[in-house]
Protein backbone atom coordinates (compact mmCIF):
# COMPACT_ATOMS: atom_id res chain seq x y z
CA UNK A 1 0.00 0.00 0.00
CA UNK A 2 1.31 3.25 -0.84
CA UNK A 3 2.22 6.28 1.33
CA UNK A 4 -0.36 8.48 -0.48
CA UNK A 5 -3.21 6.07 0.08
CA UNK A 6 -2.59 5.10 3.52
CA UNK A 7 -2.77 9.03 4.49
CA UNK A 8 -6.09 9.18 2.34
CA UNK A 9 -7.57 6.08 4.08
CA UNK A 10 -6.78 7.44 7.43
CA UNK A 11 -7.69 11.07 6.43
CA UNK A 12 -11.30 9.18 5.74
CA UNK A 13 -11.74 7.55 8.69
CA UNK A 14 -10.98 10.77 10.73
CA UNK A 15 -13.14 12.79 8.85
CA UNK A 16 -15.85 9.63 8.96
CA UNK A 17 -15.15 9.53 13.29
CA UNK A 18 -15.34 13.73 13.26
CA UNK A 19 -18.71 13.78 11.05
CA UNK A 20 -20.34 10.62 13.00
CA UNK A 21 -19.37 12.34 16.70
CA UNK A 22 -20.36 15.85 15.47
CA UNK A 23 -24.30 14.04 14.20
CA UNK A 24 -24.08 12.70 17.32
CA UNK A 25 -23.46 15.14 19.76
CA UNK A 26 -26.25 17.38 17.27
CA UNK A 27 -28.31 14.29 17.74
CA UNK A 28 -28.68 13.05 21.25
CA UNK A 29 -27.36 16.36 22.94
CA UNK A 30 -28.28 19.57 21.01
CA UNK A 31 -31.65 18.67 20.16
CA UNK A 32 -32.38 17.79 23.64
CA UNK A 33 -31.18 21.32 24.54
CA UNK A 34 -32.90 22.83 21.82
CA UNK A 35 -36.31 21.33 23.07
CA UNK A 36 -35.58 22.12 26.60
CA UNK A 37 -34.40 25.42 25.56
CA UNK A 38 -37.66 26.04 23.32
CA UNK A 39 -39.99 24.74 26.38
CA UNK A 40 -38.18 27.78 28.99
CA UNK A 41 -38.85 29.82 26.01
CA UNK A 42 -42.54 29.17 25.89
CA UNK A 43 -42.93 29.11 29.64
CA UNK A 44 -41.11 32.62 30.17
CA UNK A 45 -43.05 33.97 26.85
CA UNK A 46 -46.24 32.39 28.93
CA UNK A 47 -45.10 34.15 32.00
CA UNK A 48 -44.48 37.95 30.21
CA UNK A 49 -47.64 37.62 28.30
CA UNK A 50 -49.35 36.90 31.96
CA UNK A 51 -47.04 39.56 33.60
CA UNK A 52 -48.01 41.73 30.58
CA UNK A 53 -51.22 41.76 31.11
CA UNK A 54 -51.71 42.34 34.76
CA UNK A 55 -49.64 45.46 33.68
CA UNK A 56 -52.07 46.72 31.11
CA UNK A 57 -54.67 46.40 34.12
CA UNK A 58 -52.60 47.18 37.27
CA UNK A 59 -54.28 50.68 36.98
CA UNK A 60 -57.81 49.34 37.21
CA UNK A 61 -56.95 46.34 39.78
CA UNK A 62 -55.26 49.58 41.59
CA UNK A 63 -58.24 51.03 41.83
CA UNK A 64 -60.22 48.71 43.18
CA UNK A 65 -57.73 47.61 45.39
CA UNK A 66 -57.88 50.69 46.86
CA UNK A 67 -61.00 51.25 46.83
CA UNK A 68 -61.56 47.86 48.73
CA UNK A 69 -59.15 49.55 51.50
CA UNK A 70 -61.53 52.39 51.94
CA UNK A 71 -64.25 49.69 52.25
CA UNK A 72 -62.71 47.66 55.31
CA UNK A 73 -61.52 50.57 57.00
CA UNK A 74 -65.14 51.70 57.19
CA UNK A 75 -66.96 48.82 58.52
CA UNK A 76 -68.57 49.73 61.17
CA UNK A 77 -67.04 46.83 62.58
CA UNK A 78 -64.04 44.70 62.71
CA UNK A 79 -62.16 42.17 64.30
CA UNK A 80 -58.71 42.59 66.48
CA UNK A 81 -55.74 41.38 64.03
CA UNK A 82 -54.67 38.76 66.68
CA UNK A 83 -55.29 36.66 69.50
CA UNK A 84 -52.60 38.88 71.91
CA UNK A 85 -54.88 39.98 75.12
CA UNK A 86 -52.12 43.40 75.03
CA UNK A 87 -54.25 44.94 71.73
CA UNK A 88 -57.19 44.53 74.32
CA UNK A 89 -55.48 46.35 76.80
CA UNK A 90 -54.51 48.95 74.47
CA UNK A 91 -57.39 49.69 73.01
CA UNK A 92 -59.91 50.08 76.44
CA UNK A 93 -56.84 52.20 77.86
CA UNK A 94 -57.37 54.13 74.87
CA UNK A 95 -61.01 54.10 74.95
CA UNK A 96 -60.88 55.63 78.64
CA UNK A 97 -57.99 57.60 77.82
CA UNK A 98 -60.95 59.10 75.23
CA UNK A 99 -62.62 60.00 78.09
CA UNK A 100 -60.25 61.75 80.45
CA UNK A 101 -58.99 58.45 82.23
CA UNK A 102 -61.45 59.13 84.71
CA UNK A 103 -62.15 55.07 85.61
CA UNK A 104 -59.59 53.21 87.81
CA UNK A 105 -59.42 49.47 86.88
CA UNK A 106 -57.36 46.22 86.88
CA UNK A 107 -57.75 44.19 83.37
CA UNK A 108 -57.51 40.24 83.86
CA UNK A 109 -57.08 38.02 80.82
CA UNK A 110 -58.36 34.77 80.95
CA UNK A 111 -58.34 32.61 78.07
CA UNK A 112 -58.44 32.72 74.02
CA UNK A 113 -61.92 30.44 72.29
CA UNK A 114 -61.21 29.42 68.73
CA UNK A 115 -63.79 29.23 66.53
CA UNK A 116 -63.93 28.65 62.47
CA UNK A 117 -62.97 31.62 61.17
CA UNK A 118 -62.87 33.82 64.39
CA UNK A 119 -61.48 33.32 67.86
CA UNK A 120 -62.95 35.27 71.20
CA UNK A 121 -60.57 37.08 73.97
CA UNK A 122 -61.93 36.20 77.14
CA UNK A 123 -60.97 38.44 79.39
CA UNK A 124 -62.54 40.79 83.12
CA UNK A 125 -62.01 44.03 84.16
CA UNK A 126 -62.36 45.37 87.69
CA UNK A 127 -62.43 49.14 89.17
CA UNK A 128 -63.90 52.01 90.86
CA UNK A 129 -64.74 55.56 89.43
CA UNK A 130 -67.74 58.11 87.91
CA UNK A 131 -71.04 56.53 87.13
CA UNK A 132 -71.39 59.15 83.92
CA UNK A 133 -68.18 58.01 82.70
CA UNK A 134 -68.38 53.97 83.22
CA UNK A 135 -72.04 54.53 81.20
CA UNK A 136 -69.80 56.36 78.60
CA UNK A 137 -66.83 53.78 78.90
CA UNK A 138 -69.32 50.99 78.48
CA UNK A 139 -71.28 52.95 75.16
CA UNK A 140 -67.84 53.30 73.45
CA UNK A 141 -66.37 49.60 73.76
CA UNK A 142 -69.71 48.11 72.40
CA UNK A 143 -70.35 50.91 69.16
CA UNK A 144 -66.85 51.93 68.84
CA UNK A 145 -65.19 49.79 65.50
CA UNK A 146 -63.47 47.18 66.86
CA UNK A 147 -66.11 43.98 68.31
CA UNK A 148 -66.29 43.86 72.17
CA UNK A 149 -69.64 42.60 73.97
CA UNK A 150 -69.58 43.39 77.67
CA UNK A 151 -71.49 41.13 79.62
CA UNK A 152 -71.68 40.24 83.42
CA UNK A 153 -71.96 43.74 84.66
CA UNK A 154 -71.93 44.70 88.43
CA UNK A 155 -71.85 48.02 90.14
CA UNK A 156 -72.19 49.15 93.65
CA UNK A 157 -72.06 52.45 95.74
CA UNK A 158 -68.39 53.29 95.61
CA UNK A 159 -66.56 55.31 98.54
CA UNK A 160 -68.08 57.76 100.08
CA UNK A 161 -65.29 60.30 99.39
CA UNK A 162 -65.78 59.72 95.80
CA UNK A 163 -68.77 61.78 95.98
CA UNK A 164 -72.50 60.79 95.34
CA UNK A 165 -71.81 59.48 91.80
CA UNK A 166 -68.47 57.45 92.27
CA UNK A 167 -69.18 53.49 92.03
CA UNK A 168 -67.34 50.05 92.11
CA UNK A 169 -67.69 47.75 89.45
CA UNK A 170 -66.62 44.60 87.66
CA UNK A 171 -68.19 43.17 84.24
CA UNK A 172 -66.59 40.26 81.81
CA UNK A 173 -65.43 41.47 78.64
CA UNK A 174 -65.32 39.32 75.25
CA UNK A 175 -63.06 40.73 72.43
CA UNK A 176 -63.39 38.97 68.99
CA UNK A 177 -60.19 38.72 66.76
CA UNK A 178 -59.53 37.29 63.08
CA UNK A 179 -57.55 34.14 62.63
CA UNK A 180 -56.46 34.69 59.10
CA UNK A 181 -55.32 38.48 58.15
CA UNK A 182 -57.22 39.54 55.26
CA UNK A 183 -55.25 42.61 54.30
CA UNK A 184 -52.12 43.61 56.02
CA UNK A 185 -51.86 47.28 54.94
CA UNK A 186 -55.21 48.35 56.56
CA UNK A 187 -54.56 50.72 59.27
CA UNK A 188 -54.39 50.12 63.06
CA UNK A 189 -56.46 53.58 63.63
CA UNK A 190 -59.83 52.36 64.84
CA UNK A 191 -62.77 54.49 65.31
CA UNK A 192 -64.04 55.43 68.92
CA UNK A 193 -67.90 55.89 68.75
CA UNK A 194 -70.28 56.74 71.32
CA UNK A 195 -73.83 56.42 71.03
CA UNK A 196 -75.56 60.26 71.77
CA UNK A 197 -78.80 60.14 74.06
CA UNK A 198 -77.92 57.06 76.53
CA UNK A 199 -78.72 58.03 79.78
CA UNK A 200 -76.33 58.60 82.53
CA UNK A 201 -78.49 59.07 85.15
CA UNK A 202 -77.26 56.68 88.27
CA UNK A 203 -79.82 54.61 89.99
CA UNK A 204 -77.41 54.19 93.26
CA UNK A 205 -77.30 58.16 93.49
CA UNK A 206 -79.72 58.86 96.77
CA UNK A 207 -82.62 60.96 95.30
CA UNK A 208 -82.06 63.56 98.06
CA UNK A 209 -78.49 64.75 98.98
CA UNK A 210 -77.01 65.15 102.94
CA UNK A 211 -75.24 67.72 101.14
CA UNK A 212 -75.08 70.41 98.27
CA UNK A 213 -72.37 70.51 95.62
CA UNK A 214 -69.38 73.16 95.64
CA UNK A 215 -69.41 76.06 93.27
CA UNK A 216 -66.59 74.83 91.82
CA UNK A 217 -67.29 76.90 88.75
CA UNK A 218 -67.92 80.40 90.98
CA UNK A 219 -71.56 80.53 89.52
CA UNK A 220 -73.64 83.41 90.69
CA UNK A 221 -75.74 82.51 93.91
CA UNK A 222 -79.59 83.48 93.22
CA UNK A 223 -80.14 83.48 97.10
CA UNK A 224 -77.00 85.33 98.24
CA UNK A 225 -77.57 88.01 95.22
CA UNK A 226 -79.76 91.04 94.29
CA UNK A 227 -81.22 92.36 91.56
CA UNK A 228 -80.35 96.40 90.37
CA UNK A 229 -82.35 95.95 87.03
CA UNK A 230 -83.71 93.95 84.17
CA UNK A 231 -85.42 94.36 81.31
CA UNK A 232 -87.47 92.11 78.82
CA UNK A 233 -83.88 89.74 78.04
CA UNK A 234 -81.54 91.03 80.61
CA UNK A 235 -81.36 90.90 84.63
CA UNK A 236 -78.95 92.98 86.08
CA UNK A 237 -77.30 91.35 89.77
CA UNK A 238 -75.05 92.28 92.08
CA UNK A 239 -73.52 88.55 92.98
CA UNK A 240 -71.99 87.55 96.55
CA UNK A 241 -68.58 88.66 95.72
CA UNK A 242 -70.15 92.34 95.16
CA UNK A 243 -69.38 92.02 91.10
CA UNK A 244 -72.33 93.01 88.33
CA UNK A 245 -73.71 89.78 86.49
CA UNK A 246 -75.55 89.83 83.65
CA UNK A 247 -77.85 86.81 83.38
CA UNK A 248 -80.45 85.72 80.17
CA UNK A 249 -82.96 83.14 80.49
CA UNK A 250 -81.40 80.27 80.46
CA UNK A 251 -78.51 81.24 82.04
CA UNK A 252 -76.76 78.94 84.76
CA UNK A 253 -76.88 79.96 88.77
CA UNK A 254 -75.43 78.33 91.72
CA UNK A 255 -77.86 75.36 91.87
CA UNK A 256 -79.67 76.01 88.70
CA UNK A 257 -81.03 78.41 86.25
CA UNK A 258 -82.78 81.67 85.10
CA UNK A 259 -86.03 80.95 84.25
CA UNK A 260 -88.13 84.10 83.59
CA UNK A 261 -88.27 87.68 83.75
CA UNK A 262 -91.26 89.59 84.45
CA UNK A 263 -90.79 92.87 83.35
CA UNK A 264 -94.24 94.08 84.63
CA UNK A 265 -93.63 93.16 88.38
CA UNK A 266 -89.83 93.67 87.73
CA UNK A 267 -88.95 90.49 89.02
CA UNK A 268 -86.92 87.44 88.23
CA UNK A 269 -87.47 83.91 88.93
CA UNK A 270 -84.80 81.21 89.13
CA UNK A 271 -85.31 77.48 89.37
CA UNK A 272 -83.05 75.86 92.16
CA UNK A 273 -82.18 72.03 92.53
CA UNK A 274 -80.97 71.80 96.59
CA UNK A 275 -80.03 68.13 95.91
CA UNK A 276 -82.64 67.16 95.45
CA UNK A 277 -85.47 69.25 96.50
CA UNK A 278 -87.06 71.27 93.66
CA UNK A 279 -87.12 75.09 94.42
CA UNK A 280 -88.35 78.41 92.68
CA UNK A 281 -86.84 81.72 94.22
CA UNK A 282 -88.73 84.77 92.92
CA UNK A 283 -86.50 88.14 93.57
CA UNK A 284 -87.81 91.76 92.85
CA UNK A 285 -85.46 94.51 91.58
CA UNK A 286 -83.77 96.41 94.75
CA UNK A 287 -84.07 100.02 94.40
């Protein structure tokens, strides 16, 4: 065999192993990457067609998103966010806080009830302070936004150097929270309503008093003043500290309240509460 064809034969075979490995590699390796290659392609062009066209609506889906906010934060009611007895605390502290932290009490938690979708704070609280502002205290847990039912209520005559008004009291409180979060972005602000026209009159208050109130506000003292002159709107007084006062019906007094003036018989007649005991003092003009 010749030099020349020797080279050619094994020129042939290497060109026959280089073709047959470069098929194969095409063959059983490229392909497979071109198929898995054209599969990410369709899933990603999938996924940007998707992505594209949450963009061409993100400004309606904004919308209603927000709009969906407004919604929730206007229920009239809603549920605590969680189960932790401290956003309890919080929120009556703030509630009487609302009210000039005029009620004294100790808050006791007891235990947490799950239910399906909800779960209920059990918890008591315990204290002493004004009758007006425990019936105001009570009006704003139940109405305000967040769900509280009060239940168990008990009062009693507090200390007598609380005045005629001040009470004890203990009642059992039940505080409902959500056990999946809807919406974490709403706000943590929650409305404090109270109920107008609820009556704060106390039934433990003694109908008459052993004693009258102070004039704490320095309230002109029908009894202890005089009249100098009036006419058909206006009395004219000199008060107990000596001073002028100008009174219209209506008008406050130690005790009560301007009630008429009688321009005819020049004389002025005031309605008096003595705790208690209904008065009307009639006083002529002094000349």
């Amino acid at each position: 065999m010749s030099y020349a064809l020797r080279n050619t034969i094994i020129l042939l075979v290497t060109l026959s192993l280089i073709v047959g490995l470069g098929l194969g590699y095409t063959k059983f390796f490229l392909e497979g990457k071109i198929d898995s290659l054209g599969q990410e392609l369709t899933r990603k062009q999938q996924d940007y067609n998707s992505k594209q066209n949450i963009n061409n609506e993100f400004t309606e889906l904004n919308e209603r998103y927000e709009t969906a906010l407004g919604v929730i934060a206007n229920y009239n009611k809603t549920l605590y966010t969680s189960n932790k007895p401290d956003d309890v605390y919080d929120f009556i502290n703030t509630v009487n806080e609302d009210g000039g932290n005029q009620l004294f009490f100790d808050y006791v938690y007891s235990d947490s009830t799950p239910d399906n979708q909800y779960g209920v704070l059990n918890s008591s609280l315990s204290g002493y302070g004004d009758y007006s502002s425990f019936v105001s205290f009570i009006n704003k847990l139940e109405n305000s936004q967040l769900l509280n039912k009060v239940s168990n209520v008990i009062i009693s005559p507090g200390r007598t150097d609380e005045g005629p008004n001040g009470i004890n009291f203990s009642l059992s409180l039940q505080s409902y929270y959500q056990k999946t979060q809807l919406l974490d972005s709403v706000s943590s602000e929650y409305r404090i309503i109270e109920k107008e026209n609820v009556s704060t009159y106390n039934p433990l208050s003694p109908l008459i008093q052993n004693s009258l109130p102070a004039n704490d506000e320095g309230l002109l003292s029908a009894e202890g003043s005089r009249i100098v002159g009036l006419t058909a709107n206006r009395v004219f007084m000199i008060s107990q500290e000596g001073k002028v006062v100008s009174l219209k019906v209506g008008d406050k007094v130690y005790l009560g309240y301007l009630s008429s003036i009688d321009v005819k018989n020049k004389t002025a007649t005031f309605n008096l509460n003595k705790g208690g005991i209904q008065e009307v003092v009639t006083l002529e003009v002094v000349r």
